[in-house]
N, C-alpha and C. Protein backbone atom coordinates (compact mmCIF):
# COMPACT_ATOMS: atom_id res chain seq x y z
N UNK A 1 0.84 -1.19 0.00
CA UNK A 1 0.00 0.00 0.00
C UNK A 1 0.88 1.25 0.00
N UNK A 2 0.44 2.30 -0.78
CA UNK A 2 1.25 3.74 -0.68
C UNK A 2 1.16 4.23 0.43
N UNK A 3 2.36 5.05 1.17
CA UNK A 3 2.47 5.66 2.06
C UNK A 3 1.96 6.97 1.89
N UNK A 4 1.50 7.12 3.25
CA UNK A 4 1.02 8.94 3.09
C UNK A 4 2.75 9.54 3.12
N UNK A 5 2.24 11.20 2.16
CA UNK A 5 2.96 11.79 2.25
C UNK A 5 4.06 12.37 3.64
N UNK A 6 4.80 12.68 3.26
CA UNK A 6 5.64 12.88 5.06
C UNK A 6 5.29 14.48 5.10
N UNK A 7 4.73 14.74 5.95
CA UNK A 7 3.91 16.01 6.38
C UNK A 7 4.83 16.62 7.98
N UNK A 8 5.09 17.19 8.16
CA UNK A 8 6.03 17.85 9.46
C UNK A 8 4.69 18.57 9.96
N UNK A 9 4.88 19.13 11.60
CA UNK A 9 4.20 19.82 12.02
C UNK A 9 3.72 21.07 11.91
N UNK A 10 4.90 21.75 11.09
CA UNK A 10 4.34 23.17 10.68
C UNK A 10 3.51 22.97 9.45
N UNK A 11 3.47 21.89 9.03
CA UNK A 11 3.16 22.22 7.25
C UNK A 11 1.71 21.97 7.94
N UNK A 12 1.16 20.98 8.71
CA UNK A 12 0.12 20.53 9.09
C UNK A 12 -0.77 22.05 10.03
N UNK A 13 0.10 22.24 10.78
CA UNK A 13 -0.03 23.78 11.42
C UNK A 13 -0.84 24.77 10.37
N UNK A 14 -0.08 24.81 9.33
CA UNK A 14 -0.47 25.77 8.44
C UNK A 14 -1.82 25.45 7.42
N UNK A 15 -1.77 23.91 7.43
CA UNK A 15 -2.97 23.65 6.31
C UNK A 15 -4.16 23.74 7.30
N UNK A 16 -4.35 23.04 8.27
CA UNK A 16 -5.56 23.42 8.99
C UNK A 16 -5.82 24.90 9.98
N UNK A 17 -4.56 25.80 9.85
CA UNK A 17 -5.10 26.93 10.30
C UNK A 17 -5.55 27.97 9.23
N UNK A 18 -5.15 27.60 7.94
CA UNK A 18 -5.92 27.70 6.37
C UNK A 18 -7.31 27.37 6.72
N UNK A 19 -7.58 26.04 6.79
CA UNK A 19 -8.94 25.60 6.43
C UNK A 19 -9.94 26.18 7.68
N UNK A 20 -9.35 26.29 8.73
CA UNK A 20 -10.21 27.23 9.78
C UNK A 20 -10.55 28.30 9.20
N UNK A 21 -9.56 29.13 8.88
CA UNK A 21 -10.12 30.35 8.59
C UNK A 21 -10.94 31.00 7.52
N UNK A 22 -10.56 29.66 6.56
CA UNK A 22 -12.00 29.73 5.65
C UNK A 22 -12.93 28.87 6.00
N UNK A 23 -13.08 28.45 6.77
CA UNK A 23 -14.54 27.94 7.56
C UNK A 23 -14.82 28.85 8.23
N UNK A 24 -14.50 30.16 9.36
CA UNK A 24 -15.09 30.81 9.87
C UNK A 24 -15.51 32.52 8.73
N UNK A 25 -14.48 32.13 7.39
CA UNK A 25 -14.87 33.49 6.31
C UNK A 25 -16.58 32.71 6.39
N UNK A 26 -16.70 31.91 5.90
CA UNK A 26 -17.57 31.37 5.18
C UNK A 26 -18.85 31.21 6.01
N UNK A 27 -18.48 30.84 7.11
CA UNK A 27 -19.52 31.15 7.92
C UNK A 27 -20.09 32.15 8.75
N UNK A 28 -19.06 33.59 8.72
CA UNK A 28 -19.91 34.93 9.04
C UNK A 28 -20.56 35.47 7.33
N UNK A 29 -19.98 34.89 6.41
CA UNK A 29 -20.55 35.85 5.16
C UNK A 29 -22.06 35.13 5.18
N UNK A 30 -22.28 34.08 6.24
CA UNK A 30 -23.33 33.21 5.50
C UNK A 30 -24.44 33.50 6.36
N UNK A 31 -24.41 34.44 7.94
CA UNK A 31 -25.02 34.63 8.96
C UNK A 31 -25.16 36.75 8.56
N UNK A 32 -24.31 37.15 7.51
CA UNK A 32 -24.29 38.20 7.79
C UNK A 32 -25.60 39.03 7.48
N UNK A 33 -26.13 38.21 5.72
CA UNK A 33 -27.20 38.63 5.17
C UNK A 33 -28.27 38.41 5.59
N UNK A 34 -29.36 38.67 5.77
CA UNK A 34 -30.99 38.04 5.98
C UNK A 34 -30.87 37.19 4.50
N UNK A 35 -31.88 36.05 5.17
CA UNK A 35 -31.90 35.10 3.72
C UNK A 35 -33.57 35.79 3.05
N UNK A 36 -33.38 36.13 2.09
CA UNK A 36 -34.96 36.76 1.47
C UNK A 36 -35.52 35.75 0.90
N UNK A 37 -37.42 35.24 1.22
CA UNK A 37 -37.42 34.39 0.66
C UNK A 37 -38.34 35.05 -0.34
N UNK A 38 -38.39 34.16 -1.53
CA UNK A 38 -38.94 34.57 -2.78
C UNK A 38 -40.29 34.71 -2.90
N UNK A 39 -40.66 35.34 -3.85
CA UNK A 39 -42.32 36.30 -3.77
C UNK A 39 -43.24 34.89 -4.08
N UNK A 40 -42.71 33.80 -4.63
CA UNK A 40 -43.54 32.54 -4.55
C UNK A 40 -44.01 31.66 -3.28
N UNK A 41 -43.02 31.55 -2.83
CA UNK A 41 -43.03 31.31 -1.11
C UNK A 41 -44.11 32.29 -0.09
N UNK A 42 -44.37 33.58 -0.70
CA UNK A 42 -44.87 33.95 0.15
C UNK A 42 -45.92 34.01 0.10
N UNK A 43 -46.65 34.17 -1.27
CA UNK A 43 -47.67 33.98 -1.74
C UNK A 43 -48.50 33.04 -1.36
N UNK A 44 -47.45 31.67 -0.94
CA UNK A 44 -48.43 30.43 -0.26
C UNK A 44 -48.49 30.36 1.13
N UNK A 45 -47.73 31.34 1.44
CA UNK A 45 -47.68 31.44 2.88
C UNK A 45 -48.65 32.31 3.31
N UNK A 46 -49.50 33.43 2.89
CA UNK A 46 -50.46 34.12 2.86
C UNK A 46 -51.77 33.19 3.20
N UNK A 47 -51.94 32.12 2.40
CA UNK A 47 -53.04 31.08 1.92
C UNK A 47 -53.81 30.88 3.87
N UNK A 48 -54.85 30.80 3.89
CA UNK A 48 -55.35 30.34 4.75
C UNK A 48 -56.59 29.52 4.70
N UNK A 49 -56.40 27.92 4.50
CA UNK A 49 -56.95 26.64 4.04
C UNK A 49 -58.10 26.64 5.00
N UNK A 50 -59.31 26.83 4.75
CA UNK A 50 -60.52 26.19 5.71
C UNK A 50 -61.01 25.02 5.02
N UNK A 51 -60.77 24.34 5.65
CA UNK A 51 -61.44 22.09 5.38
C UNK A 51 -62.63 22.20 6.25
């Protein structure tokens, strides 16, 4: 079987303090906006069904 690559502690240091910090970009750009929902959605949400 192939060996994993030989990775040292800084290199590892550096790739996951990379991938943190685009996990936390990504997750204030994603909390920053209101999500708008679309004029179709609301339209049925208006609806009030008497059975």
């Amino acid at each position: 079987m192939p060996q994993m690559m030989p990775l040292n502690w800084l290199t590892l240091f550096l790739y996951f303090t990379i991938i943190f910090c685009v996990f936390n970009i990504i997750n204030y750009y994603m909390f920053l906006y209101p999500i708008k929902i679309s004029s179709t959605q609301k339209t049925t949400m208006k609806f009030n069904w008497k059975w």
